[in-house]
Protein backbone atom coordinates (compact mmCIF):
# COMPACT_ATOMS: atom_id res chain seq x y z
CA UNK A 1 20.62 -9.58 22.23
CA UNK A 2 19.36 -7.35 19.23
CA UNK A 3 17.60 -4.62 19.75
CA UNK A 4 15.31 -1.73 18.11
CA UNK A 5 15.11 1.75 20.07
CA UNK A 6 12.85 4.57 19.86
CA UNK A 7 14.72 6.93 21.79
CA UNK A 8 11.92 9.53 22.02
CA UNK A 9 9.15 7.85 22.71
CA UNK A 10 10.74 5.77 25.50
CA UNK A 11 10.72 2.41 23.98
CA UNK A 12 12.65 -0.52 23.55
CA UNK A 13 11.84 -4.09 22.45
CA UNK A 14 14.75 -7.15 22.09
CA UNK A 15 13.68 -8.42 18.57
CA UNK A 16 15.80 -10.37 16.55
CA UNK A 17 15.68 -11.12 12.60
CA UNK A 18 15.48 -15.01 13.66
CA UNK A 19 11.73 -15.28 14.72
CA UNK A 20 12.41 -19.29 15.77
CA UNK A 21 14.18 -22.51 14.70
CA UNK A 22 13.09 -25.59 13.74
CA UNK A 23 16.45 -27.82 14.42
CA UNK A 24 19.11 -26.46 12.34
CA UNK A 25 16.87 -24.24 10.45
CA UNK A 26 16.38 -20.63 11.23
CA UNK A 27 12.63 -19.30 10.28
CA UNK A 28 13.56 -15.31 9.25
CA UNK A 29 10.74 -12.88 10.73
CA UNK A 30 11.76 -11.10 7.20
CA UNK A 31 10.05 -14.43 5.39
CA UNK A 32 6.95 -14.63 7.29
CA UNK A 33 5.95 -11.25 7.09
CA UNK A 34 6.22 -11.32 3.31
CA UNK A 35 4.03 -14.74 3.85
CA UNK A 36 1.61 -13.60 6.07
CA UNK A 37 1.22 -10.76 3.24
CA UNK A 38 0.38 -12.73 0.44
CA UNK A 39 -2.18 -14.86 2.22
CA UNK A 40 -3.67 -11.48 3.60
CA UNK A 41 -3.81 -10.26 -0.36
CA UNK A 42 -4.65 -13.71 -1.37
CA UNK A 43 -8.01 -13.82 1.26
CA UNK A 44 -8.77 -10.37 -0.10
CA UNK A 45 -8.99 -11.06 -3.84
CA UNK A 46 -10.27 -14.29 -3.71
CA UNK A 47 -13.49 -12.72 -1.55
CA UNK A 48 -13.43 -9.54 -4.24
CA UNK A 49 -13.54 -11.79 -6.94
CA UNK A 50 -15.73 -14.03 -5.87
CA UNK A 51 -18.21 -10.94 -5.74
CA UNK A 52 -17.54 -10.01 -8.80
CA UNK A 53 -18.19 -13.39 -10.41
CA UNK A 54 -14.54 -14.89 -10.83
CA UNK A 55 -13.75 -18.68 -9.46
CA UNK A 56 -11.38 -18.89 -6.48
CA UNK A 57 -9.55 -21.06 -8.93
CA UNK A 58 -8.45 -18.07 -11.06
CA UNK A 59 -7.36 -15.89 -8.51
CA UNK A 60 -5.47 -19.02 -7.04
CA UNK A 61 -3.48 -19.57 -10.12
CA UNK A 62 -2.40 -16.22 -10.71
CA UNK A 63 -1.50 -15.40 -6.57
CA UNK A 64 0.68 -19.21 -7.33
CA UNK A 65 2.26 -17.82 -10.72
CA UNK A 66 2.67 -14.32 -9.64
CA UNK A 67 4.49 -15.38 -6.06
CA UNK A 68 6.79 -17.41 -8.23
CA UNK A 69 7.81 -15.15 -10.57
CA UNK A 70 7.25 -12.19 -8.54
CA UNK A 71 10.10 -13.24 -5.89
CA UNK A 72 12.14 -14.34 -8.71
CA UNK A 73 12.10 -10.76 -10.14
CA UNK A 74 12.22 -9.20 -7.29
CA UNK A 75 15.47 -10.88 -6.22
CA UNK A 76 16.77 -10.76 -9.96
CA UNK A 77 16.19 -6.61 -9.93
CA UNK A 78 18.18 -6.13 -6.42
CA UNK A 79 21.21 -8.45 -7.16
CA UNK A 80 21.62 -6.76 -11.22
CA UNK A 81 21.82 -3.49 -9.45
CA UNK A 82 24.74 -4.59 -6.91
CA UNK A 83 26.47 -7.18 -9.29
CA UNK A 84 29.71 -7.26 -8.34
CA UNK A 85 28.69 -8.22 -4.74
CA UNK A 86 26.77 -10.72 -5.84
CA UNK A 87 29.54 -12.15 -8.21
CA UNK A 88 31.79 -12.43 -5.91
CA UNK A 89 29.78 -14.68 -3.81
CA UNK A 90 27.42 -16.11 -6.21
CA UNK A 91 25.53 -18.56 -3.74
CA UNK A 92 24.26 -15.40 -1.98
CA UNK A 93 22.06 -15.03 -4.43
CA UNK A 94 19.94 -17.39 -3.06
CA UNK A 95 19.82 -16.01 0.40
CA UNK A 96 16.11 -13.99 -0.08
CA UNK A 97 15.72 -14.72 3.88
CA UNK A 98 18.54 -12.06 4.52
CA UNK A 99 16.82 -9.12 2.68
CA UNK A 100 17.49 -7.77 -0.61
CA UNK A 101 14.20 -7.74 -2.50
CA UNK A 102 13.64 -5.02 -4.91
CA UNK A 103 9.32 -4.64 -4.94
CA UNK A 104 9.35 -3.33 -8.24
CA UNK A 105 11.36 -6.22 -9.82
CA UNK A 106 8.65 -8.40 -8.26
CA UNK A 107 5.41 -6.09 -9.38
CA UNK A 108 7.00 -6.50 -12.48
CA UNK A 109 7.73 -9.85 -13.42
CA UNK A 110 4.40 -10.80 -11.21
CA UNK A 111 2.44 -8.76 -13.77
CA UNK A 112 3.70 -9.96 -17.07
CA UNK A 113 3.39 -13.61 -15.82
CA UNK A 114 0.19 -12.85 -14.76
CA UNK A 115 -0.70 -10.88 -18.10
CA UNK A 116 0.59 -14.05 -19.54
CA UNK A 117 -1.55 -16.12 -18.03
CA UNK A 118 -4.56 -14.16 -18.43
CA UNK A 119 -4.20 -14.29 -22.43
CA UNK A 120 -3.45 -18.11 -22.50
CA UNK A 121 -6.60 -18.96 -20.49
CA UNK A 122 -8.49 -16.40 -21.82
CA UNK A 123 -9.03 -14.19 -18.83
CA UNK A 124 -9.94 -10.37 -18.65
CA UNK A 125 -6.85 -9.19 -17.52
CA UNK A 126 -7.47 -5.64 -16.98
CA UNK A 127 -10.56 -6.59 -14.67
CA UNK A 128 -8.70 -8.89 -12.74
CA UNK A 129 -5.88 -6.63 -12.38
CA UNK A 130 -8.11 -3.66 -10.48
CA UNK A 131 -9.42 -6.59 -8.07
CA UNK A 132 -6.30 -7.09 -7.83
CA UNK A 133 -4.02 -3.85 -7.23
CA UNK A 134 -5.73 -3.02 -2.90
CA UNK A 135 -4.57 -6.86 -2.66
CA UNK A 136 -0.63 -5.66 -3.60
CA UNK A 137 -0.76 -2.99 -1.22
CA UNK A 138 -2.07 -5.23 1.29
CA UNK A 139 1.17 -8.08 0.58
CA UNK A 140 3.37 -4.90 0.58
CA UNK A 141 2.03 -3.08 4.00
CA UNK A 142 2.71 -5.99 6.13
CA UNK A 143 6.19 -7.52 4.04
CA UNK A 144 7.81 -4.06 4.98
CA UNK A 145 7.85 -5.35 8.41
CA UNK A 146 10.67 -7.68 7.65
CA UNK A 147 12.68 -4.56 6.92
CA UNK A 148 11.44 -3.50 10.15
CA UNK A 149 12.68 -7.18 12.16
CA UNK A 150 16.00 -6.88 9.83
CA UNK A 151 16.60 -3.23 11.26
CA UNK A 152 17.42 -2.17 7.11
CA UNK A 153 15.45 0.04 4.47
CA UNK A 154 15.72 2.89 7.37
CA UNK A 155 16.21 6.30 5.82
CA UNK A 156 18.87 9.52 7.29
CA UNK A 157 18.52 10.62 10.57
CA UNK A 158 16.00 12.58 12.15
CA UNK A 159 14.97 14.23 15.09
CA UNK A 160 11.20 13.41 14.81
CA UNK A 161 9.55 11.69 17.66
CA UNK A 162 9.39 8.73 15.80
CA UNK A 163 12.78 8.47 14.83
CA UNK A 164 14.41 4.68 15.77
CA UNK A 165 17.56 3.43 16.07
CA UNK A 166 18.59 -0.21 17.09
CA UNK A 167 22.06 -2.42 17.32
CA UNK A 168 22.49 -3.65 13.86
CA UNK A 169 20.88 -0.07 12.53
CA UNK A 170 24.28 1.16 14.10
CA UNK A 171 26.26 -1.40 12.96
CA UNK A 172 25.11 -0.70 9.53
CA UNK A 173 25.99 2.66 9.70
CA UNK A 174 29.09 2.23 10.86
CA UNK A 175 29.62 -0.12 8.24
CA UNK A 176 28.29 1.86 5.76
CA UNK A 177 28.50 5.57 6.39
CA UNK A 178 31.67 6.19 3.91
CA UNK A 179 29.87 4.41 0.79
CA UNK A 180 26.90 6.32 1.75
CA UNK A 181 28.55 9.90 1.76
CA UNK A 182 30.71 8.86 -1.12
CA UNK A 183 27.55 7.98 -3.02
CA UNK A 184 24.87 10.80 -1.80
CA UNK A 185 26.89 13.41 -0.14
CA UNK A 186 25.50 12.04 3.67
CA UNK A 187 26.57 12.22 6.39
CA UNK A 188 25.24 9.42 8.91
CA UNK A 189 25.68 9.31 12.17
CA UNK A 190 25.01 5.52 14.22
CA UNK A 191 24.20 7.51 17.73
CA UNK A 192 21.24 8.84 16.23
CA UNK A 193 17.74 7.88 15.27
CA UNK A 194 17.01 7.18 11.60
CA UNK A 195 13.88 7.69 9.78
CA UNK A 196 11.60 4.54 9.95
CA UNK A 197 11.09 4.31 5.83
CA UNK A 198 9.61 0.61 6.05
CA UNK A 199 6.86 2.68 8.54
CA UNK A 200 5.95 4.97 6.25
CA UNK A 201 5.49 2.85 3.17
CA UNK A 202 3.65 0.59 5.28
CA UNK A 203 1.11 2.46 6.69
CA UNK A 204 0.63 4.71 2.97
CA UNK A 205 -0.18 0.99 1.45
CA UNK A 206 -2.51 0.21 4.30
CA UNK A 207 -4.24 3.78 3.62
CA UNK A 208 -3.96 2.84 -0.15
CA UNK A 209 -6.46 -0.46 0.49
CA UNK A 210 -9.09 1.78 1.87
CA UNK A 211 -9.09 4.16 -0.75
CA UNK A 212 -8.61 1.89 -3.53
CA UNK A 213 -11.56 0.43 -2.27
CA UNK A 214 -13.55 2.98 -2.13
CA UNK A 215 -12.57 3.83 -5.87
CA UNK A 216 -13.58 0.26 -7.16
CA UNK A 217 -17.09 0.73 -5.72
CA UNK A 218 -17.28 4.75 -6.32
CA UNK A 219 -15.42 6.05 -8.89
CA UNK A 220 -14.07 3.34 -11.65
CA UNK A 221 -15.02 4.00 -14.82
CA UNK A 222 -12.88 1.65 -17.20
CA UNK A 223 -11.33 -1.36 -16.50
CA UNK A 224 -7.87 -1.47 -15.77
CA UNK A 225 -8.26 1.82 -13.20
CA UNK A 226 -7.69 0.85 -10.56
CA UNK A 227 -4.69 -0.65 -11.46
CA UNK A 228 -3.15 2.19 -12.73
CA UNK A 229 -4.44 4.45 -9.39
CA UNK A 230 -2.10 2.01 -7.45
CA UNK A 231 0.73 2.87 -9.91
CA UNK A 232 0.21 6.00 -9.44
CA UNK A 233 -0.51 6.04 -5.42
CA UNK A 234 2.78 4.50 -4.71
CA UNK A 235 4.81 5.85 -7.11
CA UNK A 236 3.63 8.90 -6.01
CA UNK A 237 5.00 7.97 -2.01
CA UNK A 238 8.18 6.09 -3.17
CA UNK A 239 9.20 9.33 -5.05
CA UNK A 240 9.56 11.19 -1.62
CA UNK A 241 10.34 8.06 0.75
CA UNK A 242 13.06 6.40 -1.36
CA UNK A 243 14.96 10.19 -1.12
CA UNK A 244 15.15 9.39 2.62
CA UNK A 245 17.03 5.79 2.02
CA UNK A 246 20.51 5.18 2.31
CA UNK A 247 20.24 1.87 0.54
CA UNK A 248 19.48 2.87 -2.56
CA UNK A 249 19.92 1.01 -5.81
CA UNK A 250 21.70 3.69 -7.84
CA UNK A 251 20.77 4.43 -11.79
CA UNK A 252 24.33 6.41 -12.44
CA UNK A 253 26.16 9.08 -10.54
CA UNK A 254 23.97 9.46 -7.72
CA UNK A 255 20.31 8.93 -9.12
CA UNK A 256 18.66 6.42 -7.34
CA UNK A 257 17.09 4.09 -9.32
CA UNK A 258 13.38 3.95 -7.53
CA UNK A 259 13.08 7.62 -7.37
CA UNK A 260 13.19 7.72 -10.88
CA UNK A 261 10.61 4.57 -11.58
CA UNK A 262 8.68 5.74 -9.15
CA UNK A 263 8.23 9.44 -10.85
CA UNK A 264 8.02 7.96 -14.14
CA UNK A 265 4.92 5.23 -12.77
CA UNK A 266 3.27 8.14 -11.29
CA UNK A 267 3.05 10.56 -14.06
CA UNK A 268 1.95 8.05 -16.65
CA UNK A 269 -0.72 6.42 -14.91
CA UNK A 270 -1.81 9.62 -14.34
CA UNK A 271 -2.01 10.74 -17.87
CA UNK A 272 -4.02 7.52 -18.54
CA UNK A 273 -6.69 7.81 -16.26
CA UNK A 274 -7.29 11.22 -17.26
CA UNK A 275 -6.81 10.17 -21.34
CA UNK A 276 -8.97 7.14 -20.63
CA UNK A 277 -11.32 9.04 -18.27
CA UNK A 278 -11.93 11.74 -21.52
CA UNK A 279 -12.25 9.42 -24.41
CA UNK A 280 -14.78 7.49 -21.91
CA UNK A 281 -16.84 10.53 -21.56
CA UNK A 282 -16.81 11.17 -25.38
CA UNK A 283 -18.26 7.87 -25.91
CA UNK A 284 -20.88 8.39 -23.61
CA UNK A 285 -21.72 11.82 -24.82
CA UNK A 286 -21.90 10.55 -28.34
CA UNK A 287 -24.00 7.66 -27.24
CA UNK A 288 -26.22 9.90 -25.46
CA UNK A 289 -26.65 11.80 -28.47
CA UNK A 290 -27.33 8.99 -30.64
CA UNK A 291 -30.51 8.02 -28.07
CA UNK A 292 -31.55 11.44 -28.12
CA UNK A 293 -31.99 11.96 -31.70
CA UNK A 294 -33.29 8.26 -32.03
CA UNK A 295 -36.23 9.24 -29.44
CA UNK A 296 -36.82 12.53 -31.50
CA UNK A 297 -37.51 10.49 -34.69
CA UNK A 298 -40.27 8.59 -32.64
CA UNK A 299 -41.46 10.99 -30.77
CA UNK A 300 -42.52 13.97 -33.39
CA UNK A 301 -44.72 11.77 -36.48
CA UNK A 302 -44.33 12.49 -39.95
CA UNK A 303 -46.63 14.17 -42.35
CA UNK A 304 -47.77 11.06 -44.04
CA UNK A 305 -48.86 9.45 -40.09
CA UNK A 306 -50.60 13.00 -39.67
């Protein structure tokens, strides 16, 4: 029976990555968290938009198109970075319910289909996509819970409290430890607790709905804000969190792909808002001007209306 320890804490649960079967047919835990995401994110934009004046049929078609594409990509991203496993056994490919979805391939290719869309039908994009953005974080808080069922994405081990371990976390250690030191200079050992990473992303999206949220209705000032605020809140946590993986996609040598996305996300959406933030200011000071000397032309009368 599978298990997943926290040693620590004094806890123990028998979970396995099989949640039931229907006949022959295995039903994944990994595929029905990622479901029970996007119908979460789906409930949550649709009653967002429809607040803001948009037709559930909108937000329907682009949650369809962006699922679509969005699992294609993110499957497409993972297997390019480990090709030559993938080659090798080229039906595996296929496999999604196993693991091996990259998020940013799927943000990716869900964005430019919805973009896409957006300018075929006519849509504001931008606006959409800051309605939008709390409903990602929601899909990604609760899909990291596969990771969680599959006992993978876990990070180094730690000492922490919260530190957990489980059978195929060992196994995959095992497994894995020489690649992993030959790649990052780790050393792993499978009698120890690992860092929870799928935890930690998990509950910085959930904490990333709320204040999102609170942006939209506080603090937006130009469409397409919000958007890049959740570019920039979770590239700003995968930066640190990825570091802790040992299941890294690698760029070259022993760069980890993510890290570097994730850096690169952060500090441009954050030099938009602020450029965006400015020249919105400008405009409004130079419109404010405008009224002001419009009013002083009415207001003081001319020497003929003396």
């Amino acid at each position: 029976m599978d298990y997943i320890s926290f040693p620590k804490l004094g806890i123990t649960v028998n979970v396995s990555p099989t949640a039931f079967k229907i006949g022959s047919i295995e039903i994944k835990w990994y595929a029905l968290c990622i479901m029970l995401g996007f119908a979460l994110a789906i409930v949550y934009a649709l009653v967002q938009g429809k607040k803001r004046g948009f037709k559930s049929d909108t937000f329907i078609d682009i949650a369809i198109i962006a699922m679509v594409f969005g699992l294609i990509g993110a499957r497409l991203y993972y297997v390019l970075f480990r090709l030559d496993q993938y080659l090798a056994d080229p039906v595996s490919i296929l496999y999604i319910w196993n693991g091996g979805l990259a998020i940013y391939g799927g943000v990716i290719f869900a964005v430019l289909a919805s973009f896409v869309y957006c300018r075929v039908k006519k849509q504001p994009f931008l606006k959409l996509a800051d309605i939008a953005a709390p409903a990602i974080l929601i899909g990604q808080a609760l899909g990291r819970w596969g990771n969680f069922f599959n006992q993978e994405a876990f990070g180094v081990n730690t000492d922490l409290p919260w530190g957990m371990t489980g059978n195929i976390i060992a196994e995959n250690i095992r497994s894995e430890a020489a690649d992993v030191k030959e790649r990052f200079g780790i050393i792993l050992d499978s009698s120890k607790p690992v860092h929870p990473t799928f935890l930690y992303e998990s509950l910085w999206c959930l904490l990333g709905v709320l204040v999102l949220w609170l942006c939209y209705k506080k603090l937006k000032k130009f469409d397409g804000e919000i958007a890049l605020m959740y570019c920039a809140w979770y590239g700003f946590e995968r930066m640190f969190v990825e570091g802790l993986r040992t299941d890294s996609l690698i760029l070259f040598g022993n760069v980890r792909i993510s890290q570097v996305i994730a850096a690169a996300t952060f500090i441009a959406a954050v030099v938009l808002i602020i450029v965006f933030r400015i020249k919105k200011r400008g405009k409004h000071k130079a419109s404010s001007a405008s009224d002001d000397e419009d009013a002083l032309v009415i207001d003081i009368p001319t020497e003929d209306e003396e």
